[in-house]
Protein backbone atom coordinates (compact mmCIF):
# COMPACT_ATOMS: atom_id res chain seq x y z
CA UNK A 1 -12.41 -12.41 -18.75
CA UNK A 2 -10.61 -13.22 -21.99
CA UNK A 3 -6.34 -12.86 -22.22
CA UNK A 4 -6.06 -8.99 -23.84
CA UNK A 5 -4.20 -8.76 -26.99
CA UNK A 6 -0.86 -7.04 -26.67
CA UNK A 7 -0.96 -6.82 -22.55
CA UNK A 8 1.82 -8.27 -20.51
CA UNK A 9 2.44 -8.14 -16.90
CA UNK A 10 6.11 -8.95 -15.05
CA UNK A 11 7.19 -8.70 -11.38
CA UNK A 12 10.58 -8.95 -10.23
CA UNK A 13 11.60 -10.22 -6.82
CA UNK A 14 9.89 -7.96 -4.24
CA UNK A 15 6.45 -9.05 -3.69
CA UNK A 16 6.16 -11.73 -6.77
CA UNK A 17 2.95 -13.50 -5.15
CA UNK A 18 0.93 -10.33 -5.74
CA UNK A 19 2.33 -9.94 -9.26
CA UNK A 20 0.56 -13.74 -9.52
CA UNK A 21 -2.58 -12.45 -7.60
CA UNK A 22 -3.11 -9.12 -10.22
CA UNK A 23 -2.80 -12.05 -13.11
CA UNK A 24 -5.19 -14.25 -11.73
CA UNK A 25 -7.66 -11.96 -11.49
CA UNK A 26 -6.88 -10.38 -15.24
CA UNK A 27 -6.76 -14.16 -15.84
CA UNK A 28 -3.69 -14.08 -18.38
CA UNK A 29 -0.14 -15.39 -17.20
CA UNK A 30 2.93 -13.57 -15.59
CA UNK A 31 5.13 -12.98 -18.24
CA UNK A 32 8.37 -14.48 -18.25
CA UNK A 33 11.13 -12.75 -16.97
CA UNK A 34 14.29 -13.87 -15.28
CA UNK A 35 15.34 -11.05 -12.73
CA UNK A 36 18.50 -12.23 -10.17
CA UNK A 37 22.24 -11.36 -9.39
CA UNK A 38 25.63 -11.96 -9.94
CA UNK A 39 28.21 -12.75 -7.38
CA UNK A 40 29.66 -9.86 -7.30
CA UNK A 41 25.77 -8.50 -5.96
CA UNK A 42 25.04 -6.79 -9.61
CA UNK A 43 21.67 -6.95 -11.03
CA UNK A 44 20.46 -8.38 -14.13
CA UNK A 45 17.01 -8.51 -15.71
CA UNK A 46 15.97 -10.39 -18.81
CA UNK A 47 12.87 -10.72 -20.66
CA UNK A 48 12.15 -14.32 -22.20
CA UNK A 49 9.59 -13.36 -24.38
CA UNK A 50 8.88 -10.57 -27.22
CA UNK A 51 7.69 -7.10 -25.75
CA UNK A 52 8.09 -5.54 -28.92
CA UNK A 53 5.20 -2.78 -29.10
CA UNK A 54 3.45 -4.60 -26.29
CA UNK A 55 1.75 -2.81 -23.21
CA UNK A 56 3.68 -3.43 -20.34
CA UNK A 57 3.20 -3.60 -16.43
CA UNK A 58 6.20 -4.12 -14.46
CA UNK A 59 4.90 -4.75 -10.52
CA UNK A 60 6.96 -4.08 -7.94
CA UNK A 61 6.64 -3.21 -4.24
CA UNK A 62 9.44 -1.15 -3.46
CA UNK A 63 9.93 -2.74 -0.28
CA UNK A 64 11.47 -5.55 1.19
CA UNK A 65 10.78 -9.26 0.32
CA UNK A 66 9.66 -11.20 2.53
CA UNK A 67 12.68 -13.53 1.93
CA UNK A 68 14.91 -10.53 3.20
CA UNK A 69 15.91 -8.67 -0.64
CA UNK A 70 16.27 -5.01 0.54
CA UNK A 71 14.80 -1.91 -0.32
CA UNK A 72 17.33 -0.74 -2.70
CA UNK A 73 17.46 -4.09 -4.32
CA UNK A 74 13.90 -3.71 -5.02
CA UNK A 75 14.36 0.29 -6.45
CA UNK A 76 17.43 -1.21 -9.07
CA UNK A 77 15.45 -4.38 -10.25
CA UNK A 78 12.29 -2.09 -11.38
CA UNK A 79 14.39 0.97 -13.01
CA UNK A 80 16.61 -2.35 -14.53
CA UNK A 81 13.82 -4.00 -15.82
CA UNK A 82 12.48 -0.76 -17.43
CA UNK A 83 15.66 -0.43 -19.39
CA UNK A 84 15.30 -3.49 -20.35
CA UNK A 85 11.89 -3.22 -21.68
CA UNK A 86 12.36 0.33 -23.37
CA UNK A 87 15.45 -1.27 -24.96
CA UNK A 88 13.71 -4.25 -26.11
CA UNK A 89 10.91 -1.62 -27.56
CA UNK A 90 8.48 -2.29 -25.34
CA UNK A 91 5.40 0.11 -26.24
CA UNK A 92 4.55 1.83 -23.46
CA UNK A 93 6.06 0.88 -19.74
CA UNK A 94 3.68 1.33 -16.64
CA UNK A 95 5.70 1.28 -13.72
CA UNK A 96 3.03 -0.63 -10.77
CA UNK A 97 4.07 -0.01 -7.34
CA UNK A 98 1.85 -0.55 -4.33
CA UNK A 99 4.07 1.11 -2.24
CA UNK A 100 6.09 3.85 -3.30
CA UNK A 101 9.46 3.87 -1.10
CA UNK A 102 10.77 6.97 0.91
CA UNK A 103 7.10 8.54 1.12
CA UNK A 104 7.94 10.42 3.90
CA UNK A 105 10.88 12.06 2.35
CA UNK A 106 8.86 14.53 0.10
CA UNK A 107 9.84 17.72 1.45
CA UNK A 108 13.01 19.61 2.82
CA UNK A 109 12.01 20.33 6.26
CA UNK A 110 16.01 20.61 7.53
CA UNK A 111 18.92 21.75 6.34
CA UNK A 112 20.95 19.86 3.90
CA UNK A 113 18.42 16.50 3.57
CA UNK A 114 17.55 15.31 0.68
CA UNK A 115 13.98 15.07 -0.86
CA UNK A 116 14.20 11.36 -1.98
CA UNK A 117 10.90 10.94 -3.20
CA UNK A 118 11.53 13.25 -5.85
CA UNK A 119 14.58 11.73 -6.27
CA UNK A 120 13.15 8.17 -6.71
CA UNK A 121 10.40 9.44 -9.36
CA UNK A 122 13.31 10.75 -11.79
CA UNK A 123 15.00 7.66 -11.64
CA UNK A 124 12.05 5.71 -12.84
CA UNK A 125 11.15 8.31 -15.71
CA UNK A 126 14.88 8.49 -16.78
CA UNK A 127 14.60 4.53 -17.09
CA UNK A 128 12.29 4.98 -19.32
CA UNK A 129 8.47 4.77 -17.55
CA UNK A 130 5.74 5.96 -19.27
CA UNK A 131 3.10 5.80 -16.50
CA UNK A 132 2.78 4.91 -12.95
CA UNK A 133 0.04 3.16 -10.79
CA UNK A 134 0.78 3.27 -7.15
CA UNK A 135 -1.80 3.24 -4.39
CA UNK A 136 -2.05 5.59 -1.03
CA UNK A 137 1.26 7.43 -1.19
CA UNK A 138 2.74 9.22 1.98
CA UNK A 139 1.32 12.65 0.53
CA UNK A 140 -0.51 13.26 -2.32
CA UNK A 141 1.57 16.31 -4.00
CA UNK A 142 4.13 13.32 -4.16
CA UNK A 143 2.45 12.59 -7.84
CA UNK A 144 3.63 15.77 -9.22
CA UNK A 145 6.61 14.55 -8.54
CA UNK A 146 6.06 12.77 -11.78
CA UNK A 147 5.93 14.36 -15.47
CA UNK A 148 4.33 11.17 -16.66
CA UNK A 149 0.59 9.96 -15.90
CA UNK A 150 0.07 8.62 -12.01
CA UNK A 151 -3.21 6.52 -11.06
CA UNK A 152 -3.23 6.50 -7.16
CA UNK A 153 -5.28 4.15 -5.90
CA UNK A 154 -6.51 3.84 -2.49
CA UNK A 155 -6.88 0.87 -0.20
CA UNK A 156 -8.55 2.09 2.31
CA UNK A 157 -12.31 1.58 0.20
CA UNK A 158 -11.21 -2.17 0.80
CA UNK A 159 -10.92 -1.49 4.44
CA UNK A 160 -13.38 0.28 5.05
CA UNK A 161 -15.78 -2.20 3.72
CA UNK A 162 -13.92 -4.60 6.24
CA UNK A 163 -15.42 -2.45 8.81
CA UNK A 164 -18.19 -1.89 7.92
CA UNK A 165 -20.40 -4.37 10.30
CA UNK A 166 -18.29 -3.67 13.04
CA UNK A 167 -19.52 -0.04 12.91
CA UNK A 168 -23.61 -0.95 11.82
CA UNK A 169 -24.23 0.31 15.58
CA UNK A 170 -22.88 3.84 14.54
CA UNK A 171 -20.80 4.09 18.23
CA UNK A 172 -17.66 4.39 16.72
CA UNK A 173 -15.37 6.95 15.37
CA UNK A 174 -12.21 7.39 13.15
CA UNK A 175 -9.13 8.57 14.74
CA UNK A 176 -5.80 10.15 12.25
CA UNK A 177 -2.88 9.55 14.08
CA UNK A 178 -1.60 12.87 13.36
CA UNK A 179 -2.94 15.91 11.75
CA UNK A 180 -1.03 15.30 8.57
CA UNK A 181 -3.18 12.77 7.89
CA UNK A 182 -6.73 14.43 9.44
CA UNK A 183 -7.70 15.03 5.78
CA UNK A 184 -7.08 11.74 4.44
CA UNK A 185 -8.59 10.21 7.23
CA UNK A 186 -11.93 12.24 6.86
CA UNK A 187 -12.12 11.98 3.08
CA UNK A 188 -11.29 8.18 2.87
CA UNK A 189 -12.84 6.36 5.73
CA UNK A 190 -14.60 8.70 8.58
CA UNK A 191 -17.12 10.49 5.59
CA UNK A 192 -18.26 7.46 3.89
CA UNK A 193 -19.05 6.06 6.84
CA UNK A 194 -21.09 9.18 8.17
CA UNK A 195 -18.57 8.71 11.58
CA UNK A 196 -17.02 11.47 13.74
CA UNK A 197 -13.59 12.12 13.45
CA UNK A 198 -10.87 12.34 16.35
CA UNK A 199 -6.98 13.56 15.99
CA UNK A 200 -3.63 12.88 17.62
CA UNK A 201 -1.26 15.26 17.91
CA UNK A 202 2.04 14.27 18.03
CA UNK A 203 5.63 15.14 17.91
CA UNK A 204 8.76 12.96 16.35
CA UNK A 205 11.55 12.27 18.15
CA UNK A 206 14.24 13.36 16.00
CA UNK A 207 14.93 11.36 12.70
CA UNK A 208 15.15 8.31 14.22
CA UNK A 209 10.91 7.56 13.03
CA UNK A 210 9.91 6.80 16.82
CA UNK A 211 6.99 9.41 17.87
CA UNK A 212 5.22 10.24 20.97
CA UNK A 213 1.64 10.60 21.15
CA UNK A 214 0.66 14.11 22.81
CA UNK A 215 -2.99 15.48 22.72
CA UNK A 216 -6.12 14.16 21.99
CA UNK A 217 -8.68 16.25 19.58
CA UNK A 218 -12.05 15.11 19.55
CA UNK A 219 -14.45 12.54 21.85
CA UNK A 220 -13.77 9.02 22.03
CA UNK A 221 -14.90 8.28 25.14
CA UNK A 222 -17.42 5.11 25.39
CA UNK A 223 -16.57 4.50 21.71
CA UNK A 224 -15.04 2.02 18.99
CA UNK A 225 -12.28 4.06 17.69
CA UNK A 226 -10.57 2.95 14.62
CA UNK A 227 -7.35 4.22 14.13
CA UNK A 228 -6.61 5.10 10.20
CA UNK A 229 -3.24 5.56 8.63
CA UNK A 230 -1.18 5.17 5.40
CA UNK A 231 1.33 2.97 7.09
CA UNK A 232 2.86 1.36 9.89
CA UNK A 233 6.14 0.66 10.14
CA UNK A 234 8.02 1.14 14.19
CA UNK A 235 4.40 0.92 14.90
CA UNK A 236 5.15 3.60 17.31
CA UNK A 237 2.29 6.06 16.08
CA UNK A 238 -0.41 3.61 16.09
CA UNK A 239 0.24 1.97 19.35
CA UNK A 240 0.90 5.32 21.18
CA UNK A 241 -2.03 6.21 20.19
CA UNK A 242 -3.73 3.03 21.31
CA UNK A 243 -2.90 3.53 24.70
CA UNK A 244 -3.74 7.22 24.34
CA UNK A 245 -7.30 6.92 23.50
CA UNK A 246 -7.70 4.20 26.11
CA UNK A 247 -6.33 5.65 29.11
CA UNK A 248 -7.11 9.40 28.45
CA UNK A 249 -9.92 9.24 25.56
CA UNK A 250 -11.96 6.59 27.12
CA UNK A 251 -12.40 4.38 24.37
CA UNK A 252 -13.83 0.85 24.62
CA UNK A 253 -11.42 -0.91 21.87
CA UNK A 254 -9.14 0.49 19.31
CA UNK A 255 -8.47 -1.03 16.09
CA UNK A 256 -6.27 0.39 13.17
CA UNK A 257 -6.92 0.07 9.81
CA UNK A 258 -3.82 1.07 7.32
CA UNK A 259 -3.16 0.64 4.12
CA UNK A 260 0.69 -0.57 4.33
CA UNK A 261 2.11 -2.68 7.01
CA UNK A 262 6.11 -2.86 6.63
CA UNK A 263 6.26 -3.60 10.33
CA UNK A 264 10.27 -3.08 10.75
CA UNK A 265 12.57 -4.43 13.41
CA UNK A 266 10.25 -5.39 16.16
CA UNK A 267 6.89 -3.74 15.33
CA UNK A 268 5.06 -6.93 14.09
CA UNK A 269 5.60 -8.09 17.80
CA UNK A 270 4.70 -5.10 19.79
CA UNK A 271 1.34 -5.21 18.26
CA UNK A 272 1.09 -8.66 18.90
CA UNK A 273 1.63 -8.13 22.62
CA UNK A 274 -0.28 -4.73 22.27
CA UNK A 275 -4.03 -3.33 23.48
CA UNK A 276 -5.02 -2.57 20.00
CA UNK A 277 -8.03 -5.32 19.09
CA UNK A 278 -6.84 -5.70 15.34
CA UNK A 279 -4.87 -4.52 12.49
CA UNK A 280 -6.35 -4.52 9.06
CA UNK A 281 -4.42 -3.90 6.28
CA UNK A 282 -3.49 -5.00 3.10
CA UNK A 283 -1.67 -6.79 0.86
CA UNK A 284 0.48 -3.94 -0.74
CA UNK A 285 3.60 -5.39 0.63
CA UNK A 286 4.32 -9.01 1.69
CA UNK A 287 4.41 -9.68 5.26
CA UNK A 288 6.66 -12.46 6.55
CA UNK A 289 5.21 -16.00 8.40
CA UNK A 290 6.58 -15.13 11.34
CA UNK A 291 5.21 -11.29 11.41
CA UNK A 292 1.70 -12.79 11.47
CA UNK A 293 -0.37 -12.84 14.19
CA UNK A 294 -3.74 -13.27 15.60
CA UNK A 295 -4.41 -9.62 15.43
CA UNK A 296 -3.67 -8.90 12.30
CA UNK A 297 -6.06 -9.11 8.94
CA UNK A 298 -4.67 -8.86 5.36
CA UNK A 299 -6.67 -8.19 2.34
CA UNK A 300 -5.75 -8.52 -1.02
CA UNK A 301 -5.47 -5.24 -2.96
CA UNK A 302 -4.45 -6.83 -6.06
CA UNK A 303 -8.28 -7.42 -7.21
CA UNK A 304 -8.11 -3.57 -7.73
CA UNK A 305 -4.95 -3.32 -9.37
CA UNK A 306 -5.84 -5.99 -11.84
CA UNK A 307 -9.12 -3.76 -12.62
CA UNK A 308 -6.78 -0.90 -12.96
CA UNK A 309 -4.68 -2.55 -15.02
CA UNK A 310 -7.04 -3.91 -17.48
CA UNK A 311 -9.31 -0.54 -17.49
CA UNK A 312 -5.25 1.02 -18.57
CA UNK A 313 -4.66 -1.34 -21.30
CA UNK A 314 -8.62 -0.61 -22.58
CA UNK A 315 -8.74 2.80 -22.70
CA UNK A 316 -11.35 3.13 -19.50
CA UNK A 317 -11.94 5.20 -16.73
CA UNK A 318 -9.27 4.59 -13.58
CA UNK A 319 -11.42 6.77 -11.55
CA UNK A 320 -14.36 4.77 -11.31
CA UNK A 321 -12.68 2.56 -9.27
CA UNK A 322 -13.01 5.31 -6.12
CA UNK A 323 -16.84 5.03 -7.08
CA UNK A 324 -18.02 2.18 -4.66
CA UNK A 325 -21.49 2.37 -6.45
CA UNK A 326 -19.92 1.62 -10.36
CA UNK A 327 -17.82 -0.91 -9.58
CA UNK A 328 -17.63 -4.09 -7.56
CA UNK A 329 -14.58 -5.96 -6.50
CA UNK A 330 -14.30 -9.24 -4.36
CA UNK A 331 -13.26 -8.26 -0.75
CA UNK A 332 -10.44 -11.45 -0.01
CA UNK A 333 -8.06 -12.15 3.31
CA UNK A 334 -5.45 -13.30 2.62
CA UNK A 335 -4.35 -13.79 6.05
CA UNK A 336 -7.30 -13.64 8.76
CA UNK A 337 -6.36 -13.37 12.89
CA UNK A 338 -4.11 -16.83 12.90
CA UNK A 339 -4.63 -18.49 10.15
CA UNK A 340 -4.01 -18.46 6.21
CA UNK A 341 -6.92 -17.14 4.36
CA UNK A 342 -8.73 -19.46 1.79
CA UNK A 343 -10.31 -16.72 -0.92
CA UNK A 344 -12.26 -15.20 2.24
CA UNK A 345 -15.28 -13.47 2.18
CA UNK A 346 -16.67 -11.40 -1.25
CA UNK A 347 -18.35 -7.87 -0.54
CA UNK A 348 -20.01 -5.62 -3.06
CA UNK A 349 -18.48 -2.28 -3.42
């Protein structure tokens, strides 16, 4: 695939390795682009190249590094580096994020809380973004959030294909963790693979993000179930309802596939030490070493935003990439049950 004239593609401090993976697979260098702070903890961004008229792709994860940079570090380097692209007359600014921070606050559902997603989105227009390309936000309407274009991707065609010989015997069935997420569930991963589908219902303990797993809709019993969810994060959710559909549903394993893993404070080693058999995910925000485990798979996503990317910059369809029969991308672990991943396996799509 030959360098495209007029594309560049910058990261700032978040996730930079999958900034490098997207590039590799457009196979055209990461721009260069200085991003750090000053003492007194202010942020500064500078581009070391022209972007004059050029179309540009600023990646970002808004989430924290894996070297510790928090969340609101990684929110003020993208909207920073925006300014400085639209000042430096950049021609049109995609904002990429693979995870779209404070997903879950989309709505007002108490009094006097804010609705930060919304919140979030007008900061990155008002810097100056003329597009966005995210993948597998919180809730859909969370794109009309936006006045400029959104592509939403979806991992979960990556994962799915993951799964896909573990479920050839056709005993299996896809569990949503919550009936928020029933839909999702059924449309992404429990329809394409012609599989029942089974719900949680649960209730949240306050505002503190812990839930407890409550009632069990649909038969797992004597089954694979596979657990499917936008993200994981206290883990509680997902490892409630482990030990739900084991000890009530009758399940024979449970594994969870979800598309974002931030795995705060201790989750990483609760499902270590957990029943679930294994956690696929992906790639859409960096894990730390030491958050690894044997139960965890990570595949790379950035294949797909590097097709999305390039099909951007030339004009193309962005919705061909749901179509598993049109378009083919290389399924790659980057991390595989214990040990680092070496390209990994490639899968037709």
């Amino acid at each position: 695939m030959a360098r495209y004239a007029g594309l560049s593609v910058y990261t700032g401090n978040a996730h930079p390795a999958f900034a490098r993976a997207v590039c590799e697979y457009i196979k055209i260098p990461l721009g260069d682009a200085e991003v750090s702070k000053f003492a007194n903890d202010n942020i500064f961004a500078k581009f070391n190249e022209n972007v004059r008229e050029r179309d540009v792709f600023l990646v970002q994860s808004l989430t924290r590094s894996a070297e510790g940079m928090g969340v609101s570090d990684a929110i003020m380097e993208l909207v920073i580096m925006i300014d400085a692209c639209r000042r430096a007359s950049a021609g049109r600014i995609t904002a990429v994020m693979p995870f779209y921070a404070y997903g879950r606050s989309d709505k007002k559902d108490q009094p006097r809380v804010p609705i930060t997603a919304r919140l979030l989105a007008d900061m990155i227009e008002v810097a100056g973004a003329d597009r966005v390309l995210t993948m597998d936000l919180h809730q859909a309407q969370i794109q009309g959030f936006f006045t400029v274009p959104v592509d939403e991707l979806t991992g979960f065609r990556m994962l799915r294909e993951f799964f896909r010989d573990l479920l050839a015997g056709g005993n299996a069935v896809v569990v949503a963790p919550d009936l928020g997420f029933a839909n999702e569930a059924r449309k992404l991963f429990a329809e394409p693979l012609r599989l029942p589908l089974a719900v949680v219902q649960k209730r949240h303990l306050g505002n503190t993000g812990e839930t407890e797993a409550m009632v069990l809709i649909g038969d797992v019993r004597g089954r694979t179930a596979i657990i499917v969810d936008d993200e994981i994060d206290l883990g509680g959710t997902v490892l409630n309802a482990v030990n739900l559909l084991l000890d009530e549903g009758g399940a024979t394993e449970v594994h969870a596939a979800v598309a974002h893993a931030t795995l705060s404070r201790d989750a990483a080693e609760k499902v270590a030490h957990s029943r679930l058999r294994s956690l696929v995910t992906t790639d859409s925000v960096p894990i730390p070493e030491d958050k690894l485990s044997d139960k965890i798979n990570v595949l790379s996503v950035a294949p797909l935003f590097g097709e999305a990317i390039r099909r951007i910059h030339e004009g193309e369809s962005v919705g061909a990439l749901f179509d598993s029969a049109s378009v083919q991308l290389p399924l790659r672990l980057t991390w595989r049950g214990g040990k680092r991943g070496s390209g990994g396996p490639s899968s037709s799509h």
